[in-house]
C-alpha atoms as a PDB file:
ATOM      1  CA  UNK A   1       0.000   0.000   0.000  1.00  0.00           C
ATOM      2  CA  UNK A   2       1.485   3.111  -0.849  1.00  0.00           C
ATOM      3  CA  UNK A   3       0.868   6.556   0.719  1.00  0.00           C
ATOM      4  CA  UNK A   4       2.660   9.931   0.686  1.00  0.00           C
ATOM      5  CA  UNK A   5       3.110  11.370   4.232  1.00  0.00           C
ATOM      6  CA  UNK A   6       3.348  15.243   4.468  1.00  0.00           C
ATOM      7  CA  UNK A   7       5.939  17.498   6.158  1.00  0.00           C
ATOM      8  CA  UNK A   8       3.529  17.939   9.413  1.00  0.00           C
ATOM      9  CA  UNK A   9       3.000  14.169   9.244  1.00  0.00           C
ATOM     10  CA  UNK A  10       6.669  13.580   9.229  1.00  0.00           C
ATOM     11  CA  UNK A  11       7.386  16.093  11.928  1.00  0.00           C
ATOM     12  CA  UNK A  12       4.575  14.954  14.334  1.00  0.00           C
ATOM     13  CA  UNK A  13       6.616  11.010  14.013  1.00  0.00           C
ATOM     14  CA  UNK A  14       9.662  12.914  14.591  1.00  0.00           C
ATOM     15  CA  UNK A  15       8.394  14.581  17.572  1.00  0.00           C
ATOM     16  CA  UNK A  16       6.815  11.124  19.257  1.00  0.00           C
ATOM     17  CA  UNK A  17       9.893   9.403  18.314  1.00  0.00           C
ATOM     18  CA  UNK A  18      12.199  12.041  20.513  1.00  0.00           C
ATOM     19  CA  UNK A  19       9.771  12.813  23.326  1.00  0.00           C
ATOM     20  CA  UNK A  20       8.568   8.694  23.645  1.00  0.00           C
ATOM     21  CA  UNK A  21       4.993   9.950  24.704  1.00  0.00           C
ATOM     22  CA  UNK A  22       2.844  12.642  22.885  1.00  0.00           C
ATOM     23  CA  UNK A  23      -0.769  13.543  24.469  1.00  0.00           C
ATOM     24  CA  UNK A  24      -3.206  14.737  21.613  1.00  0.00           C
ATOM     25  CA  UNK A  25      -3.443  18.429  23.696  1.00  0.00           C
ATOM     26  CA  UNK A  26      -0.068  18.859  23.341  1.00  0.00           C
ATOM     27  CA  UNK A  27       0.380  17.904  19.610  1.00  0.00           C
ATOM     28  CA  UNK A  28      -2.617  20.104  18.787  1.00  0.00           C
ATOM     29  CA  UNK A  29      -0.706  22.909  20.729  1.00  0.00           C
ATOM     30  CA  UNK A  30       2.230  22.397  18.701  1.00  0.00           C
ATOM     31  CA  UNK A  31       1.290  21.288  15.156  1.00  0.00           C
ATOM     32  CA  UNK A  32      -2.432  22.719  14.613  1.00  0.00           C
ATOM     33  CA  UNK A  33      -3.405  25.275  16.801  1.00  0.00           C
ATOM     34  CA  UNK A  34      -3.445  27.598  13.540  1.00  0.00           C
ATOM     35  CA  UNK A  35      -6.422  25.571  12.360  1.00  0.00           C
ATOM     36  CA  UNK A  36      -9.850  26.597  12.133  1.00  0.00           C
ATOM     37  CA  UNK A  37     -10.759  23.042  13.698  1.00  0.00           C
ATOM     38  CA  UNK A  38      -7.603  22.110  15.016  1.00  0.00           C
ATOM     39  CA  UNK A  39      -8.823  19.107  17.965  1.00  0.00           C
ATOM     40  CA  UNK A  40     -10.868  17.879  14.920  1.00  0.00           C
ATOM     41  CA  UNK A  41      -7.860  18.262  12.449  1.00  0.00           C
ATOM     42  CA  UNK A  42      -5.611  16.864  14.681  1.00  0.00           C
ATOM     43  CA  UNK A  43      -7.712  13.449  15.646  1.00  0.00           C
ATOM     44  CA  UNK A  44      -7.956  13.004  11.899  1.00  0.00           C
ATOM     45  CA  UNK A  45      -4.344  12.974  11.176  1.00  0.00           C
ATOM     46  CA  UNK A  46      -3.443  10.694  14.455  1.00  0.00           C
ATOM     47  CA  UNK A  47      -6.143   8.284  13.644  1.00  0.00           C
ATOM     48  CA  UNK A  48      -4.771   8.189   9.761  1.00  0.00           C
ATOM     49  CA  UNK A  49      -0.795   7.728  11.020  1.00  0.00           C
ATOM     50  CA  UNK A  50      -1.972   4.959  13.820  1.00  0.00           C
ATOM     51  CA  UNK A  51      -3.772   2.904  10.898  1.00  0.00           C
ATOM     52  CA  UNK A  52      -0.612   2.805   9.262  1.00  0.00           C
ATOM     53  CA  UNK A  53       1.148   1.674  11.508  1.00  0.00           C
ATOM     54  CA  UNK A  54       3.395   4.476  12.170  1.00  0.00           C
ATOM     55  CA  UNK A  55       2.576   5.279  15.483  1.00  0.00           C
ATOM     56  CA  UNK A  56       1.022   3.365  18.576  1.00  0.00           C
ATOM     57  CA  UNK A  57      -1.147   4.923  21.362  1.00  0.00           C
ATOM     58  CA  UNK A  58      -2.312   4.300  24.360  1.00  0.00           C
ATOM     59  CA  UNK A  59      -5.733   5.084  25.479  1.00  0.00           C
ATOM     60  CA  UNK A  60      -5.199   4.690  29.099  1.00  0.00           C
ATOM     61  CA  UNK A  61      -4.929   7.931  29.808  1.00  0.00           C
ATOM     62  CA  UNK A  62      -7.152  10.944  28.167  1.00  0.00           C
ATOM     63  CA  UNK A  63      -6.924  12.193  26.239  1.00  0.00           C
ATOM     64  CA  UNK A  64      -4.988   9.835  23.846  1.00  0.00           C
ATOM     65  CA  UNK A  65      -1.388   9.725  24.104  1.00  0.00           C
ATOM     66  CA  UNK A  66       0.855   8.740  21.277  1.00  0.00           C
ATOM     67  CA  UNK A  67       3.820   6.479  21.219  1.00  0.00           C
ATOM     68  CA  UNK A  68       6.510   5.161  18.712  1.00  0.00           C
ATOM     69  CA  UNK A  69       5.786   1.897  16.965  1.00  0.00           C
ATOM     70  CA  UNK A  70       9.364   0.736  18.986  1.00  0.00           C
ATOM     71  CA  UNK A  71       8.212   2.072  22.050  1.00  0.00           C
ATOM     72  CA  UNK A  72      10.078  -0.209  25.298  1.00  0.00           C
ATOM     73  CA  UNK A  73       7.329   0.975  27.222  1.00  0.00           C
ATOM     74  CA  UNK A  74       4.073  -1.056  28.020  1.00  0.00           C
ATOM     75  CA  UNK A  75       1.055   1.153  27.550  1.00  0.00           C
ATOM     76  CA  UNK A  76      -0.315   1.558  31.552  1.00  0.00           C
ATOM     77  CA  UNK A  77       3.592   2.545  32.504  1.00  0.00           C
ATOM     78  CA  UNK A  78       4.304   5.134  34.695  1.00  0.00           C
ATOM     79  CA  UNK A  79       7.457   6.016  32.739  1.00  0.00           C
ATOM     80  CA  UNK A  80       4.426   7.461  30.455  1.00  0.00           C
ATOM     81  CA  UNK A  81       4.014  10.320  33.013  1.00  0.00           C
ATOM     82  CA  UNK A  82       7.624  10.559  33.259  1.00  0.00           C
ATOM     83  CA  UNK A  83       7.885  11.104  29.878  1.00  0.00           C
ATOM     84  CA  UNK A  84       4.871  13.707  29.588  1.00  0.00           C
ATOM     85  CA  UNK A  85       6.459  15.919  32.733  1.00  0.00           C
ATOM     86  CA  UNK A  86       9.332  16.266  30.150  1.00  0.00           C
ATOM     87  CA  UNK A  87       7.240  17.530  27.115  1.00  0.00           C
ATOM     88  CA  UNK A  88       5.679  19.722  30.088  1.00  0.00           C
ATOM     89  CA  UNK A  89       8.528  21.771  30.468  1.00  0.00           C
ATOM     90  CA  UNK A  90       9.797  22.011  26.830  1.00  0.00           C
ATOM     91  CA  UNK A  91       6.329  23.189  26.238  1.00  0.00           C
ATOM     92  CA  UNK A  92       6.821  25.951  28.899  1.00  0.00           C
ATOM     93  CA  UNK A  93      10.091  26.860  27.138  1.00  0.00           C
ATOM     94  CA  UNK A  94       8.253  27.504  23.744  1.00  0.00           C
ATOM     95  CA  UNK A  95       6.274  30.156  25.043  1.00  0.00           C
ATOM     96  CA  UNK A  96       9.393  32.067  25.557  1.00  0.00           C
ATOM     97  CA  UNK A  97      11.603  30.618  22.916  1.00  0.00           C
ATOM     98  CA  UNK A  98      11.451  27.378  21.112  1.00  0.00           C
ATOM     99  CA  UNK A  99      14.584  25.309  22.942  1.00  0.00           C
ATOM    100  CA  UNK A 100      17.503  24.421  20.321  1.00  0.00           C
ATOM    101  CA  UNK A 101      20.009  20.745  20.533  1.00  0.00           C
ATOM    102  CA  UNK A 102      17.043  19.015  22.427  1.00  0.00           C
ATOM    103  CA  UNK A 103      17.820  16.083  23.635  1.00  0.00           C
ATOM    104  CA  UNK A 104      15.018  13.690  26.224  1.00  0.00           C
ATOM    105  CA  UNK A 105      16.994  11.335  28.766  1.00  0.00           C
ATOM    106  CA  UNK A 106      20.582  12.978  27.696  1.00  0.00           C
ATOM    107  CA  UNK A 107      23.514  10.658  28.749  1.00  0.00           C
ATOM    108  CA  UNK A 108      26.430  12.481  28.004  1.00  0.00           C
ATOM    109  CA  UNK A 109      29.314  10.335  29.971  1.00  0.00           C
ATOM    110  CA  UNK A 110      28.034   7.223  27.634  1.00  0.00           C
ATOM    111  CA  UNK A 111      28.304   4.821  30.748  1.00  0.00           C
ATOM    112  CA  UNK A 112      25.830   3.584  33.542  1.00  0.00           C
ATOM    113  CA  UNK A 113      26.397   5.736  36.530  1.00  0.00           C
ATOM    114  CA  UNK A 114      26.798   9.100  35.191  1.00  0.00           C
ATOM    115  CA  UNK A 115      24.694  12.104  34.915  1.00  0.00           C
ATOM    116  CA  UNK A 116      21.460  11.541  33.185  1.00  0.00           C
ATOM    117  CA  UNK A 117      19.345  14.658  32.881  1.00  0.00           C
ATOM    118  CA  UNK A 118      15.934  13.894  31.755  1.00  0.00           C
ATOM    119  CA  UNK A 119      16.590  17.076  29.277  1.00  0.00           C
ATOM    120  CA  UNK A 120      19.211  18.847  27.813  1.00  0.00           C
ATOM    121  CA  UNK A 121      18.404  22.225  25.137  1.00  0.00           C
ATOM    122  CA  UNK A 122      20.160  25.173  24.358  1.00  0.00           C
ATOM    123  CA  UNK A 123      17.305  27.539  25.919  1.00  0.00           C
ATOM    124  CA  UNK A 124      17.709  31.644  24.580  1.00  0.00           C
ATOM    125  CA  UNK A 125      21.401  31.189  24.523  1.00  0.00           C
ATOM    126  CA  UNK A 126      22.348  29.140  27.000  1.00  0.00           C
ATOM    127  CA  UNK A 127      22.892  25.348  27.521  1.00  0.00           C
ATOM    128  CA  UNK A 128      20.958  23.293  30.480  1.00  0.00           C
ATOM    129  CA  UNK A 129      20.754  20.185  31.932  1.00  0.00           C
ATOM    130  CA  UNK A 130      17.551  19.671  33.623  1.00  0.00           C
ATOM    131  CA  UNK A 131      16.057  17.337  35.950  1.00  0.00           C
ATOM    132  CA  UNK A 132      12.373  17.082  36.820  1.00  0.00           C
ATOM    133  CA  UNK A 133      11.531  15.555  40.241  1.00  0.00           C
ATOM    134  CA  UNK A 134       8.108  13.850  40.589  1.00  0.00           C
ATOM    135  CA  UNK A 135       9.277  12.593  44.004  1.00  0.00           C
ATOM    136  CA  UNK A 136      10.819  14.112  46.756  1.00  0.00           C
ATOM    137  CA  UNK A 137      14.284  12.687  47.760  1.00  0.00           C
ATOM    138  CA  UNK A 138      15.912  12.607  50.442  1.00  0.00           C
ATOM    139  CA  UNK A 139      19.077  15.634  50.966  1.00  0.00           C
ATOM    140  CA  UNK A 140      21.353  12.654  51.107  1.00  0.00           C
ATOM    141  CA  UNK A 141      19.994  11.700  47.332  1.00  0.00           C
ATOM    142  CA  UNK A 142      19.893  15.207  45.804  1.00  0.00           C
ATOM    143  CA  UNK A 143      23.481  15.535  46.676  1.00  0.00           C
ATOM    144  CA  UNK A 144      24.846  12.266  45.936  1.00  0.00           C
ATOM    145  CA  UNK A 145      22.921  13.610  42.180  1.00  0.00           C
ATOM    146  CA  UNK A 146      25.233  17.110  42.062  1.00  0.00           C
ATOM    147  CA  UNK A 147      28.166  14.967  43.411  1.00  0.00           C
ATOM    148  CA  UNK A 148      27.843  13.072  39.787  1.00  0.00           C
ATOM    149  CA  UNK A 149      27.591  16.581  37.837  1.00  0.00           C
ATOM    150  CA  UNK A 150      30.458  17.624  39.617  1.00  0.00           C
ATOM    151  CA  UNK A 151      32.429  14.487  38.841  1.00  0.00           C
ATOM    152  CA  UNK A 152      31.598  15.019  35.087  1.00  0.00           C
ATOM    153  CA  UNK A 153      32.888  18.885  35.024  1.00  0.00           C
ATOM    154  CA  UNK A 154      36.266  17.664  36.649  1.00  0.00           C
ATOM    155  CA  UNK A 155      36.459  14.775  34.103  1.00  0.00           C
ATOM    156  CA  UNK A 156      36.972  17.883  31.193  1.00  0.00           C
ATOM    157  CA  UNK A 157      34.773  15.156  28.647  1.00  0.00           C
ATOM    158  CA  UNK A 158      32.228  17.737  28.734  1.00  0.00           C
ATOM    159  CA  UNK A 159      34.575  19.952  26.152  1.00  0.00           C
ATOM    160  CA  UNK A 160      33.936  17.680  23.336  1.00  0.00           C
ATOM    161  CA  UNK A 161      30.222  17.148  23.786  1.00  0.00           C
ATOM    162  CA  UNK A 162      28.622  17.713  19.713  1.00  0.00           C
ATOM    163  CA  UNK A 163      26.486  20.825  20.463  1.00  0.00           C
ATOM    164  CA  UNK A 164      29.901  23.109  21.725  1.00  0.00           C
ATOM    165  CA  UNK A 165      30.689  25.675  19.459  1.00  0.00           C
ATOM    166  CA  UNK A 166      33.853  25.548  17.439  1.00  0.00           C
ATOM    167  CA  UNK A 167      36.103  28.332  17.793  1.00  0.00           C
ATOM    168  CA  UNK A 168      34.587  29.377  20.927  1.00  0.00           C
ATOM    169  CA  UNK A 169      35.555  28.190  24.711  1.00  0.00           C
ATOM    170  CA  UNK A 170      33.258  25.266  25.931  1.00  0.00           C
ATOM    171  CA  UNK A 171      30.202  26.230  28.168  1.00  0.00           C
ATOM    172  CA  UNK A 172      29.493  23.278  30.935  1.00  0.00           C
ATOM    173  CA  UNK A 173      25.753  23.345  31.311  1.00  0.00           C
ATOM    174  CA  UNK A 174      24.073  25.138  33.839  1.00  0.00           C
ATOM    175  CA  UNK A 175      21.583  22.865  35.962  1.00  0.00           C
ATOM    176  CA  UNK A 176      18.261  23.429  36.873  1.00  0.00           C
ATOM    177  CA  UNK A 177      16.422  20.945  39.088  1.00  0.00           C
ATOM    178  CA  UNK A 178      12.324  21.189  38.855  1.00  0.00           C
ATOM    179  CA  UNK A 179      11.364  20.890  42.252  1.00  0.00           C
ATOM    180  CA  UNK A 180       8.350  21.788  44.344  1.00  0.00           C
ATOM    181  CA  UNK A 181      11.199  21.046  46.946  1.00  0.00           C
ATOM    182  CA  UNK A 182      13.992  23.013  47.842  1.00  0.00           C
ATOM    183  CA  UNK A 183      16.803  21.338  48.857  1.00  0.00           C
ATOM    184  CA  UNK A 184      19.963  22.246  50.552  1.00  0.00           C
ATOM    185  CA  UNK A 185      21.948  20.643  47.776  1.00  0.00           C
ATOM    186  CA  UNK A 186      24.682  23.002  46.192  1.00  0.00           C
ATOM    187  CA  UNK A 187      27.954  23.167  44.526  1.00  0.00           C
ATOM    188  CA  UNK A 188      30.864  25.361  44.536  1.00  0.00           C
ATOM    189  CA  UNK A 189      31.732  24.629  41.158  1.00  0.00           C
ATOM    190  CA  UNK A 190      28.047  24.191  38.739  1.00  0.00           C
ATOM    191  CA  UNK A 191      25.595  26.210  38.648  1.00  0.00           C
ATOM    192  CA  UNK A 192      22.485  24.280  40.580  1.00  0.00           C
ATOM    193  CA  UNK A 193      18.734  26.389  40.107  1.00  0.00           C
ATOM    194  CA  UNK A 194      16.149  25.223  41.865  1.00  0.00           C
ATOM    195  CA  UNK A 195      12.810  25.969  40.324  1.00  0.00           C
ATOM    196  CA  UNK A 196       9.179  24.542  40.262  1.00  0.00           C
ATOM    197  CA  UNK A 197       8.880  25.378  36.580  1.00  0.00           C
ATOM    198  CA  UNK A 198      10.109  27.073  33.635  1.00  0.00           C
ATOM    199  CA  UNK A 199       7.901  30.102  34.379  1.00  0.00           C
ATOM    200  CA  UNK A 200       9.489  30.683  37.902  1.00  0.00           C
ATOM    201  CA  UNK A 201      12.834  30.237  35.831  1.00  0.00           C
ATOM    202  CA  UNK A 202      12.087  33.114  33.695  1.00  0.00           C
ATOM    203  CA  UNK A 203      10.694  35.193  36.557  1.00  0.00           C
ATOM    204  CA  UNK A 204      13.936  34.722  38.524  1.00  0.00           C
ATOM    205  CA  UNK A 205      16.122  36.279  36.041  1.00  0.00           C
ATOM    206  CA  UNK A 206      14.196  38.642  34.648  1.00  0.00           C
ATOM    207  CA  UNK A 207      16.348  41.732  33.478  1.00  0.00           C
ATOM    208  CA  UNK A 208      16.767  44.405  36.045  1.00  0.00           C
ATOM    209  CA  UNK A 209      15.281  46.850  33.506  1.00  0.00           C
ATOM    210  CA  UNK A 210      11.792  44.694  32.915  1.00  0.00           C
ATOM    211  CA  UNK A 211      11.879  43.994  37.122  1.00  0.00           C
ATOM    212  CA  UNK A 212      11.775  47.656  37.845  1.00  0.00           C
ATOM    213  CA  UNK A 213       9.023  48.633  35.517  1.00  0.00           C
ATOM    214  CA  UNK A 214       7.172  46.090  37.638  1.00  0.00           C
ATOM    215  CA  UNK A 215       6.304  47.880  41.141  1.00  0.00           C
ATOM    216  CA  UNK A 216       4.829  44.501  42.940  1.00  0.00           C
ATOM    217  CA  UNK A 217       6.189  43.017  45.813  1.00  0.00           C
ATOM    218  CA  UNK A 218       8.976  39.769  44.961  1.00  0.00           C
ATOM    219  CA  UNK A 219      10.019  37.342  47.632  1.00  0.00           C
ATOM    220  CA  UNK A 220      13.697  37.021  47.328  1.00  0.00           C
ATOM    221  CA  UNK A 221      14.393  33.484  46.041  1.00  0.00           C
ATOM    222  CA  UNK A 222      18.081  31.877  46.458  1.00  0.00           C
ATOM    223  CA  UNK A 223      20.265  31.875  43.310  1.00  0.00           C
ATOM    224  CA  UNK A 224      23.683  31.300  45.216  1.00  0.00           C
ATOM    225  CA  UNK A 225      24.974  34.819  43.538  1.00  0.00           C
ATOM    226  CA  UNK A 226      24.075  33.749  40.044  1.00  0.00           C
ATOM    227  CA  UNK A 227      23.323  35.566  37.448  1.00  0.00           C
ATOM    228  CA  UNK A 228      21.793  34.691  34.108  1.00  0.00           C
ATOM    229  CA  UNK A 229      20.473  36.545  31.131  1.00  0.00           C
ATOM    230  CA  UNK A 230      17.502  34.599  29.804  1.00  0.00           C
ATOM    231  CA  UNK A 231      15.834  38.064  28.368  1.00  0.00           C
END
């Protein structure tokens, strides 16, 4: 059977394939929202690419969420969610500015028992690591996890990593940790931001100039002295 798949068709596979679960909001959000009937639009098009067998779903949770046809993942996992708290916070990042070098469950030492962020993007600039926690750990835990960042920056392997710029002196990622939690976990040597979204992230570095047009009260929120320009 032979069928001709358009550029939207190829770029919603694209996007299941890199974010491993897609809820139909979120894909009408991202590819149709410019549509006159865009829920409608977009059910059409997902129905069409599950039929040929270029996509799976699960209808466990609603609405639908999508999943590639090689998905390791049984369709009632939790991982699901896991994977959806991800496409949570690129989403947040695209209403400021669409993320660049994305990459979902980044392993950047290439062995068990290094860092693995659950996201890494080039976001207005500036490279991140980030980590979403959907549990609270213990202080113990959260540091043990900057210990292993720490361990990385001293190992210098960071340098070579594909998305550093040539000609230009490598940038180690600055780490933010999603967290309705604060924890006392810090380093002397990384820069550690502790946020509960992407929203608060842009908040807390707002440019001076934009913060004192704004005459409302702020609570001051810890930053350890850092200071980043994500205006």
């Amino acid at each position: 059977m032979s069928f001709r798949l358009s550029q939207r068709d190829k770029d919603i596979i694209g996007f299941i394939n890199q974010f491993r679960a897609v809820d139909r909001d979120s894909l009408v959000e991202l590819f149709f929202k410019q549509l006159k009937s865009p829920i409608n639009a977009c059910n059409s098009v997902m129905v069409r690419l599950y039929r040929l067998g270029l996509i799976e779903r699960t209808q466990q949770y609603s609405p639908t969420v999508y999943l590639p046809v090689d998905a390791k993942i049984k369709k009632n996992s939790q991982k699901i969610l896991h994977f959806l708290s991800i496409l949570d916070i690129y989403k947040q990042m695209c209403t400021y500015s669409a993320p660049k070098q994305v990459i979902v469950e980044d392993k950047p030492t290439g062995r068990k028992g290094g860092i693995e962020p659950d996201l890494f993007c080039i976001f207005k600039g500036s490279p991140f690591w980030i980590e979403i926690q959907r549990n609270q750990y213990s202080e113990q835990k959260m540091q043990a996890k900057v210990n292993l960042y720490e361990e990385f920056f001293f190992s210098d392997e960071w340098n070579d990593l594909h998305w550093q710029s040539e000609g230009r002196s490598p940038i180690f990622p600055s780490v933010i940790l999603i967290t309705p939690v604060r924890y006392v976990a810090s380093s002397e040597h990384i820069r550690i931001i502790q946020v509960a979204s992407i929203h608060e992230l842009m908040d807390k570095y707002k440019s001076p100039n934009k913060q004192s047009k704004e005459a409302r009260p702020r609570s001051n929120s810890s930053s350890g002295g850092i200071k980043i320009n994500l205006t």
